[in-house]
Each structure stands twice: as C-alpha cells, then as structure tokens.
Protein backbone atom coordinates (compact mmCIF):
# COMPACT_ATOMS: atom_id res chain seq x y z
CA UNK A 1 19.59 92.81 198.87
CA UNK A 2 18.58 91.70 195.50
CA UNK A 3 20.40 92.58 192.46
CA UNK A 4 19.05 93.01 188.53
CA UNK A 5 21.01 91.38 186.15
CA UNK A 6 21.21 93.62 183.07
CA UNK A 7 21.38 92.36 179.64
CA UNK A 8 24.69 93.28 177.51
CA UNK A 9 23.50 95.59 174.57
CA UNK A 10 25.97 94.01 172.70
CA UNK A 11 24.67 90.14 172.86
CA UNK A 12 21.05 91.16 172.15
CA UNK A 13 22.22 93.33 168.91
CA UNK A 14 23.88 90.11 167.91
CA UNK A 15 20.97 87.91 168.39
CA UNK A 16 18.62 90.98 166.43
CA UNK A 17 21.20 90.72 163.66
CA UNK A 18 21.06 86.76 163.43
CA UNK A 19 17.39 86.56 164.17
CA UNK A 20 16.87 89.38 161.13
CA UNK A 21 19.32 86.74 158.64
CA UNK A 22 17.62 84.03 159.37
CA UNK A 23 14.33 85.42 158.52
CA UNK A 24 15.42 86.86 155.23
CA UNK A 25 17.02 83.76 154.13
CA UNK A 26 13.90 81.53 154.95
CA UNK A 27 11.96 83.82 152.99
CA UNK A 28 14.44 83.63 149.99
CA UNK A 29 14.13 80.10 150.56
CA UNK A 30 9.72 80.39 150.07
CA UNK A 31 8.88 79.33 146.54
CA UNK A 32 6.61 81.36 144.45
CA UNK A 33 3.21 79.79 144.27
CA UNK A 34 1.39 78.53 141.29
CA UNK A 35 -0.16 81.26 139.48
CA UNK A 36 1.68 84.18 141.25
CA UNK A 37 3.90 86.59 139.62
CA UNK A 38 7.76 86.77 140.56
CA UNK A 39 7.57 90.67 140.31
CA UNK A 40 3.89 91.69 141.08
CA UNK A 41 5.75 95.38 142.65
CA UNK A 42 8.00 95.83 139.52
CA UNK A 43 7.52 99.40 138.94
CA UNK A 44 10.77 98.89 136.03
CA UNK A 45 8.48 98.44 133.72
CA UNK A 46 5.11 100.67 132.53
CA UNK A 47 1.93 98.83 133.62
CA UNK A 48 0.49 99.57 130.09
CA UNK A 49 1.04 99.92 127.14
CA UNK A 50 -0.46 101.82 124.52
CA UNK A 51 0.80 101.50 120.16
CA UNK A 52 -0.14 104.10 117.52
CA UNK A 53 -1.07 102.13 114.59
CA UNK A 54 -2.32 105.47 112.52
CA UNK A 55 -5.50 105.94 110.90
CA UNK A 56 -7.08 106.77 114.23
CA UNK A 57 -6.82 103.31 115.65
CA UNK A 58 -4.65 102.81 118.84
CA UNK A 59 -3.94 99.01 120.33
CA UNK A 60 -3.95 98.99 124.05
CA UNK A 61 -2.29 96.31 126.39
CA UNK A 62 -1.41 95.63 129.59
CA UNK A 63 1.24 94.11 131.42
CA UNK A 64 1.66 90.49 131.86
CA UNK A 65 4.60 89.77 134.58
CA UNK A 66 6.69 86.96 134.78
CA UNK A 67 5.87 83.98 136.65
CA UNK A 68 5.00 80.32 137.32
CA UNK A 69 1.24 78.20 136.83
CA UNK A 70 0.36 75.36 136.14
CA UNK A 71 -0.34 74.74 132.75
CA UNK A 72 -3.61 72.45 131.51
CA UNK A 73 -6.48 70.91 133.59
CA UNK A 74 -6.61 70.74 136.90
CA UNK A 75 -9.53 68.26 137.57
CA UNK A 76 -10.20 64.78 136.30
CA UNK A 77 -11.70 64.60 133.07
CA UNK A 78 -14.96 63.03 134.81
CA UNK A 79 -15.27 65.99 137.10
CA UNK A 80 -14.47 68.43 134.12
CA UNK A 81 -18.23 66.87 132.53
CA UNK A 82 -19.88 67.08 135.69
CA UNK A 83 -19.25 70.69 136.04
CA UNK A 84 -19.18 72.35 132.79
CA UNK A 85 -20.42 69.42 130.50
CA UNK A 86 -18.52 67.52 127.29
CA UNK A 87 -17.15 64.68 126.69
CA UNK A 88 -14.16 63.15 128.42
CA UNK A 89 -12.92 61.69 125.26
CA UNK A 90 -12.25 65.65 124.12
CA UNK A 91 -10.06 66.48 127.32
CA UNK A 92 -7.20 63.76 126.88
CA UNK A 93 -5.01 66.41 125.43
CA UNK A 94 -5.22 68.97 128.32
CA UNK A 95 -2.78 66.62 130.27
CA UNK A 96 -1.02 65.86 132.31
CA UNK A 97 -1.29 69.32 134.41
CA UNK A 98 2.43 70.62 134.63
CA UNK A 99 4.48 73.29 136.07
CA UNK A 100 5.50 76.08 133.80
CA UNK A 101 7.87 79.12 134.37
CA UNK A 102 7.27 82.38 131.80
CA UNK A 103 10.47 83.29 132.65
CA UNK A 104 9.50 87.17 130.93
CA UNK A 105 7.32 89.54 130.92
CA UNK A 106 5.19 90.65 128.39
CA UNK A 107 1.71 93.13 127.33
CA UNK A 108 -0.86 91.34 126.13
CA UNK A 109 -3.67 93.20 124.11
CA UNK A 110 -6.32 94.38 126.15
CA UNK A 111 -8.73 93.09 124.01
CA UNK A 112 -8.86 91.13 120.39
CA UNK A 113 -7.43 92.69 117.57
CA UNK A 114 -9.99 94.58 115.93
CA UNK A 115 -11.52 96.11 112.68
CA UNK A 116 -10.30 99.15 112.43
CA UNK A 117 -7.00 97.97 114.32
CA UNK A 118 -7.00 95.23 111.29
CA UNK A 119 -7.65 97.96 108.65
CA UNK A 120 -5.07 100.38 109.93
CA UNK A 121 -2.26 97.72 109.71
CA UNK A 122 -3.11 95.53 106.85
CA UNK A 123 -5.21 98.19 104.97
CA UNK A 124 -7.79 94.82 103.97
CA UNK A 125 -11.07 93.92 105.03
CA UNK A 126 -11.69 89.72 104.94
CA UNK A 127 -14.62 90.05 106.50
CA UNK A 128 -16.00 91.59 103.97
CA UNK A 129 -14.93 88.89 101.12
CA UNK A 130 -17.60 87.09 99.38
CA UNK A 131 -17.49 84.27 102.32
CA UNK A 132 -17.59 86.00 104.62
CA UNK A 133 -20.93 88.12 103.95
CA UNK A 134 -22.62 84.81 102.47
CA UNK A 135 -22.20 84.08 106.52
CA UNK A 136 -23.33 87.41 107.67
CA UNK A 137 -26.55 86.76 105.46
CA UNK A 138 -26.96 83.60 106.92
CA UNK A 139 -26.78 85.16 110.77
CA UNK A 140 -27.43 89.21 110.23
CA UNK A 141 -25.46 91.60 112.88
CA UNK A 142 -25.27 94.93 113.65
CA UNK A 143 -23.36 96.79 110.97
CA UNK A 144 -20.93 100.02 111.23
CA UNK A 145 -18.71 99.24 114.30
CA UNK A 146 -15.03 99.49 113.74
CA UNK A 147 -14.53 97.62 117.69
CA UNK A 148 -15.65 93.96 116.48
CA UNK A 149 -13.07 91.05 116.48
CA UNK A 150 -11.70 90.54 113.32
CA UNK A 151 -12.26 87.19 111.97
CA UNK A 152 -11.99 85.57 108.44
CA UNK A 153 -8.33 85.22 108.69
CA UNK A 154 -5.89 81.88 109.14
CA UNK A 155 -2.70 81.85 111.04
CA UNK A 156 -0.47 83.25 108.05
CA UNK A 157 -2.25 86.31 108.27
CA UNK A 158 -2.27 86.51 112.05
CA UNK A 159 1.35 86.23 111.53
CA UNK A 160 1.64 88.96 109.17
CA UNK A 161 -0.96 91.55 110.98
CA UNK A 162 2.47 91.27 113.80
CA UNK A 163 5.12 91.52 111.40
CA UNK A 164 3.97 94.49 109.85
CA UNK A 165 2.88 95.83 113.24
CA UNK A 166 6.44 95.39 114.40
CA UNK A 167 8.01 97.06 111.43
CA UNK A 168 5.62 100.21 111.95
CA UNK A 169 6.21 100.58 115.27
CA UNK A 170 9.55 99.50 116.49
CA UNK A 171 8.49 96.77 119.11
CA UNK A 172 8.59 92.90 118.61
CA UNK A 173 4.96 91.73 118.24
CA UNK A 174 3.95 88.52 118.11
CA UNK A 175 0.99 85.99 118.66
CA UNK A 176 1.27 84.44 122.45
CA UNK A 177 2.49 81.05 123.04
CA UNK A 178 -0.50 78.84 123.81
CA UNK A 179 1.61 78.72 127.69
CA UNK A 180 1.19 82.23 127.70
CA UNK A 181 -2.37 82.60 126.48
CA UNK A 182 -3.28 80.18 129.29
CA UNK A 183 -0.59 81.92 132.03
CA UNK A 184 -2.58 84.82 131.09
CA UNK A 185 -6.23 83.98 130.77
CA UNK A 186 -5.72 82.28 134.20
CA UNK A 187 -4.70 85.45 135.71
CA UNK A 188 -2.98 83.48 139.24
CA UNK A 189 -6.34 81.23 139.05
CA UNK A 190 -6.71 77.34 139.22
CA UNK A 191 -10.06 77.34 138.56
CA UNK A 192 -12.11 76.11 135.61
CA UNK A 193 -12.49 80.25 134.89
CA UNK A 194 -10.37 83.01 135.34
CA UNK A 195 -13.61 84.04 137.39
CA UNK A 196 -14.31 80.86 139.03
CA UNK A 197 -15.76 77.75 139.13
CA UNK A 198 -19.17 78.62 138.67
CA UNK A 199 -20.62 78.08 135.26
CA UNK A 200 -23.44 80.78 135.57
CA UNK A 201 -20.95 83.66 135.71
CA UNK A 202 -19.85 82.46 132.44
CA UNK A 203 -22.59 85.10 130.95
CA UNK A 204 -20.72 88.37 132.45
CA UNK A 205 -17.36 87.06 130.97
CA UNK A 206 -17.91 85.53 128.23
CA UNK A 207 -19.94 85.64 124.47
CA UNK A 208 -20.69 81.63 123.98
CA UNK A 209 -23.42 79.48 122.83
CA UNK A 210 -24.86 81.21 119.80
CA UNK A 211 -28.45 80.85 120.05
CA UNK A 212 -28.90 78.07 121.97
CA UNK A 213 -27.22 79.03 124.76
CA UNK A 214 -25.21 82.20 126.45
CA UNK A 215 -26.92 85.68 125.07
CA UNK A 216 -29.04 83.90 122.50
CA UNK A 217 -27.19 85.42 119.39
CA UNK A 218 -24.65 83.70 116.68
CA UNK A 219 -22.22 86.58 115.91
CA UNK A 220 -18.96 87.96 117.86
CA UNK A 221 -19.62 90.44 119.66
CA UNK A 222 -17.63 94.38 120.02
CA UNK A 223 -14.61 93.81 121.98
CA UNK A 224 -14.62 95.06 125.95
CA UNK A 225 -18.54 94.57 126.78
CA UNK A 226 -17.90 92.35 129.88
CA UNK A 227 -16.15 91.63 132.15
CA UNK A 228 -12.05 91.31 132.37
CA UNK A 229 -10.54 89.05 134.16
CA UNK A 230 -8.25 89.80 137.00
CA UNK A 231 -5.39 90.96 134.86
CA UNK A 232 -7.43 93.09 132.81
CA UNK A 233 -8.28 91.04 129.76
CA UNK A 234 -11.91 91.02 128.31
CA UNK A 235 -12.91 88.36 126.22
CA UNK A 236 -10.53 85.89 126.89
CA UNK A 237 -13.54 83.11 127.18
CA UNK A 238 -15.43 83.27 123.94
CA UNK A 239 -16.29 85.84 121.63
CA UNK A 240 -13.61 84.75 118.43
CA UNK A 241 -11.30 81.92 118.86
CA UNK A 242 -7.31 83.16 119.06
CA UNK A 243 -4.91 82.15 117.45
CA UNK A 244 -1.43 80.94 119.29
CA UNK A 245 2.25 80.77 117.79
CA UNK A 246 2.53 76.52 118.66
CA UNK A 247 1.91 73.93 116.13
CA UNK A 248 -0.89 71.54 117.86
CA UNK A 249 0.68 68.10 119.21
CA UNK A 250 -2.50 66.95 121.35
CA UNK A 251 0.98 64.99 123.51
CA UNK A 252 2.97 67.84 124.24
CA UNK A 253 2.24 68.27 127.75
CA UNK A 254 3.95 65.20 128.58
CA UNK A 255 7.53 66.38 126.28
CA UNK A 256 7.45 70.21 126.32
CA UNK A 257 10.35 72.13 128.27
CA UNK A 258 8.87 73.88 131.53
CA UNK A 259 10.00 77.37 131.16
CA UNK A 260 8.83 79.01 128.16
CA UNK A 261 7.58 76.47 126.07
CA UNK A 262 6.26 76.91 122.32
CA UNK A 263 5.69 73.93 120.12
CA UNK A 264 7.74 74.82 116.52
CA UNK A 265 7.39 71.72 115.23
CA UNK A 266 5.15 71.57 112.32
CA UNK A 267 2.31 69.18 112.07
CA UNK A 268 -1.16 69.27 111.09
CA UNK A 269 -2.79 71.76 113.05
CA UNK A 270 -2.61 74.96 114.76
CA UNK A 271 -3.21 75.84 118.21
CA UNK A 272 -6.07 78.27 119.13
CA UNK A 273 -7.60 79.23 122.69
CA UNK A 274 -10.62 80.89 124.11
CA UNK A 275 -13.77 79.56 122.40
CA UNK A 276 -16.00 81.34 120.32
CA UNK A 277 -19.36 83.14 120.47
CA UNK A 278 -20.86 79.87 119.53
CA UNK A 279 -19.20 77.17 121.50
CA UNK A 280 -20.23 75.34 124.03
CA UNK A 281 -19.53 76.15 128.08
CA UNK A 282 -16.63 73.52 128.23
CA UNK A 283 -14.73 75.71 125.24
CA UNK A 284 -14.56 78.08 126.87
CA UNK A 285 -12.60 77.05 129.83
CA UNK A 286 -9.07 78.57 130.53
CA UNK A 287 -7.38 75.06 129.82
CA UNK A 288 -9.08 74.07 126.40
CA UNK A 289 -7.29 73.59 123.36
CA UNK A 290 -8.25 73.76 119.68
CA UNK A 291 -7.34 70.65 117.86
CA UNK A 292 -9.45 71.30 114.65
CA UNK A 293 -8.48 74.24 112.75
CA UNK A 294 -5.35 74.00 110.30
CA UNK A 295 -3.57 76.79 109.61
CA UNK A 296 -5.14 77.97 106.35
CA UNK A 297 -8.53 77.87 108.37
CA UNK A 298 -10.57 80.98 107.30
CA UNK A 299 -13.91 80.90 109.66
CA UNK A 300 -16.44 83.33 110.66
CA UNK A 301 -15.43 82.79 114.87
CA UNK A 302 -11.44 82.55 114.24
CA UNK A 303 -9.15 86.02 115.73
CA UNK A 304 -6.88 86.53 117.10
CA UNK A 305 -5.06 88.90 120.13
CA UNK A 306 -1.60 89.84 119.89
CA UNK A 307 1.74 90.62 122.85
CA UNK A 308 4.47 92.90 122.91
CA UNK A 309 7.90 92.28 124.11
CA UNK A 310 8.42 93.88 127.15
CA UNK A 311 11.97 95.01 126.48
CA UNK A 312 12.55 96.99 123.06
C-alpha cells in the first residue's frame, strides 16, 4: 500500500514567511534609477499648487518630487553636433555628466512668470521702458496679452519678484537651482529633450530660432501654447531664457556636492537655462548652460520661472 507524505503546515508557513523577507529586503536593497522619483505615490503632499497674487492674476505650479538624475550631457560633445548642431568648443562646460540627489520636493511654476503675474507683484512694467519698446519697434508683436513671459529684467529683480512674492503669500519662493531646473526640465529623461531625441519635435515644444528657424518669428511667445513635458511644464525649451539661483563656474560639475547643489560663490556670471525664442536648436537642449549673461543683464529674451517650497 502506498502512503502520501503530507507536508507540515507549520514548515511551509515558515518558508512563506522567509521567502516574503527576503523579497522585501532585496527590493529595499534596488536603487532608484536615474531620473526616477523616490516618492512618485506620495499622496502627503498636494499635486499642485495654485498662489493668489491679487489683481486677478493667479501663479500655478505643479509638483516636482524628490529624486536622483544625472545632471549635464549625456553624449560626447561630437555626437551632441551631429545631432542637434553647434560647436563642440561651447559644450566643455556641460561636464562631466554626474549623479545628483534633490533630496526635496518642490512646485515649480507651470509656466514662466508672466505679465500680469509680474504687474500684480512688482506693480512695474520693464518691458515697457524706453529699451525695451526701441526692441519691440525693431521686431513688432502682438500687443494686449497679459500671458507673455516677462522679460527686460536681470537677476536682482528675479530675486526680488520672489521675495516680495514670499512676503505676500506666506510660502518660501525662490528661483530653482540650475540642478533643479535641469532635474525638472528632464522630467526622468536622458535624452537630448525632455521629449526625445528627435530634433523635429523641437517645433511642438519649443519657441526657438527667430526667423530663421523654428516658427519663423523673433518675439517670445504667450506662455502654455505647446506642449509640456512629462511633468507638466510648457516652455521649458525656448521661449525666454530663465534665470537660476547659481553663480556660473563653467568647472563646477567636476567640484559641486551631489545632493542639492547650488553654486553661491560669486563670480562673473549668472546661470540661466532653457534658450530663447531666438536661439539656436542646440540651446535649447535640457543640459545647456548660459555662460554669457551677467547679472545686471537686461535683454529682450531673458525670464524667468519661479518654485515653491514644498513644506510651509
């Protein structure tokens, strides 16, 4: 007569338990990838975020969550030209490519600070100073829309617009870091674009080339035509250039800290990201840097967008 052996209940709970711990602890053990956030489920925290800044105006933003990337280009300066065009003497300062942790995290503006968002805050218009309209002369735009970039304004006034935004409403505004302007723009990308690699798309994304390239015509554009990349962010290649809170040190990839990094340090110049309505394709790439504009700069093509802290 055969017999069945029967398993002991007991033994295979024990191996479920120790098969279940070992699982879980590998997967504590799983890194978080480049460009991933640490939190993408966090519902602690409102997705969005919108700030009454009176007047009429509103500034929306949305939430940027903490996480790692890597921070500046990806490819070789050759292949950089071959894809997007340049020079390869202009790219030296977008390496080498390094890991960086934003160790919080933040809203970002939806869009650039605008107009009316400008006027409601500061209670100025620079782009109607005498400079600025000998420009608009000189390349004519549409007139009477409250929802274009603001531009005519240098880094001091950048920093003001967020001081005086913090003080009327209660949160800590800021300019981004250039780390998380880029952690931002990329949007969990390691592409040249936060849409891709392919330079033809650049036309749904992006306002570039004035009128020899891109739409054809040499003025920014209203915010929000486009569009966003996969975090929600319109505009974040071209349009108005944006202004950063880092002092520009064209070497300090190779020096800065990897988790939250800001360069404080003051030199010549200021860092700004995005390109401009004007620029060229390679500009507008989500690892470019500025290393022209001082911070005084007053132009037709410099803005800027602003964050919020997440935690009051």
């Amino acid at each position: 007569m055969t017999s069945t052996r029967r398993s002991d209940p007991k033994s295979f709970s024990s191996f479920l338990l120790t098969a279940t711990t070992l699982t879980v602890a590998l997967l504590a053990c799983v890194p978080v990838a480049f460009g991933q956030a640490e939190n993408p489920g966090d519902e602690t925290v409102p997705k969005e975020l919108s700030l009454d800044l009176g007047k009429g105006a509103s500034l929306k933003l949305v939430l940027i969550p903490a996480g790692k990337f890597m921070m500046g280009n990806h490819e070789t300066p050759a292949e950089t030209v071959k894809k997007v065009g340049g020079f390869e003497r202009n790219l030296v300062d977008e390496y080498p490519a390094h890991e960086v942790t934003i160790s919080k995290p933040f809203y970002m503006g939806i869009y650039e600070v605008t107009q009316a968002q400008w006027k409601a805050v500061m209670g100025t218009e620079p782009w109607k100073a005498e400079r600025a309209l000998g420009y608009m002369r000189l390349q004519p735009r549409p007139q009477g829309f409250d929802d274009y970039p603001v531009a005519f304004v240098d880094s001091y006034d950048a920093i003001e617009f967020c001081r005086k935004l913090s003080k009327k409403t209660g949160r800590t505004v800021s300019l981004p870091t250039e780390a998380q302007w880029e952690y931002a723009c990329r949007a969990g990308t390691t592409t040249t674009f936060s849409f891709g690699d392919d330079l033809s798309k650049l036309i749904d994304y992006g306002w570039y080339g004035g009128k020899n390239a891109g739409q054809k015509e040499d003025y920014a554009h209203r915010v929000g035509q486009l569009k966003p990349n996969p975090w929600g962010l319109y505009d974040m290649h071209g349009n108005v250039w944006e202004f950063c809170r880092d002092w520009y040190d064209k070497d300090y990839y190779s020096k800065s800290p990897s988790v939250d990094p800001v360069n404080t340090k003051e030199i010549k110049n200021w860092c700004l990201r995005s390109g401009s309505f004007h620029s060229v394709p390679t500009v507008s790439r989500s690892a470019q840097r500025n290393s022209w504009t001082g911070p005084k700069a007053v132009r037709y093509n410099l803005g800027l967008r602003v964050i919020v802290a997440a935690d009051k």
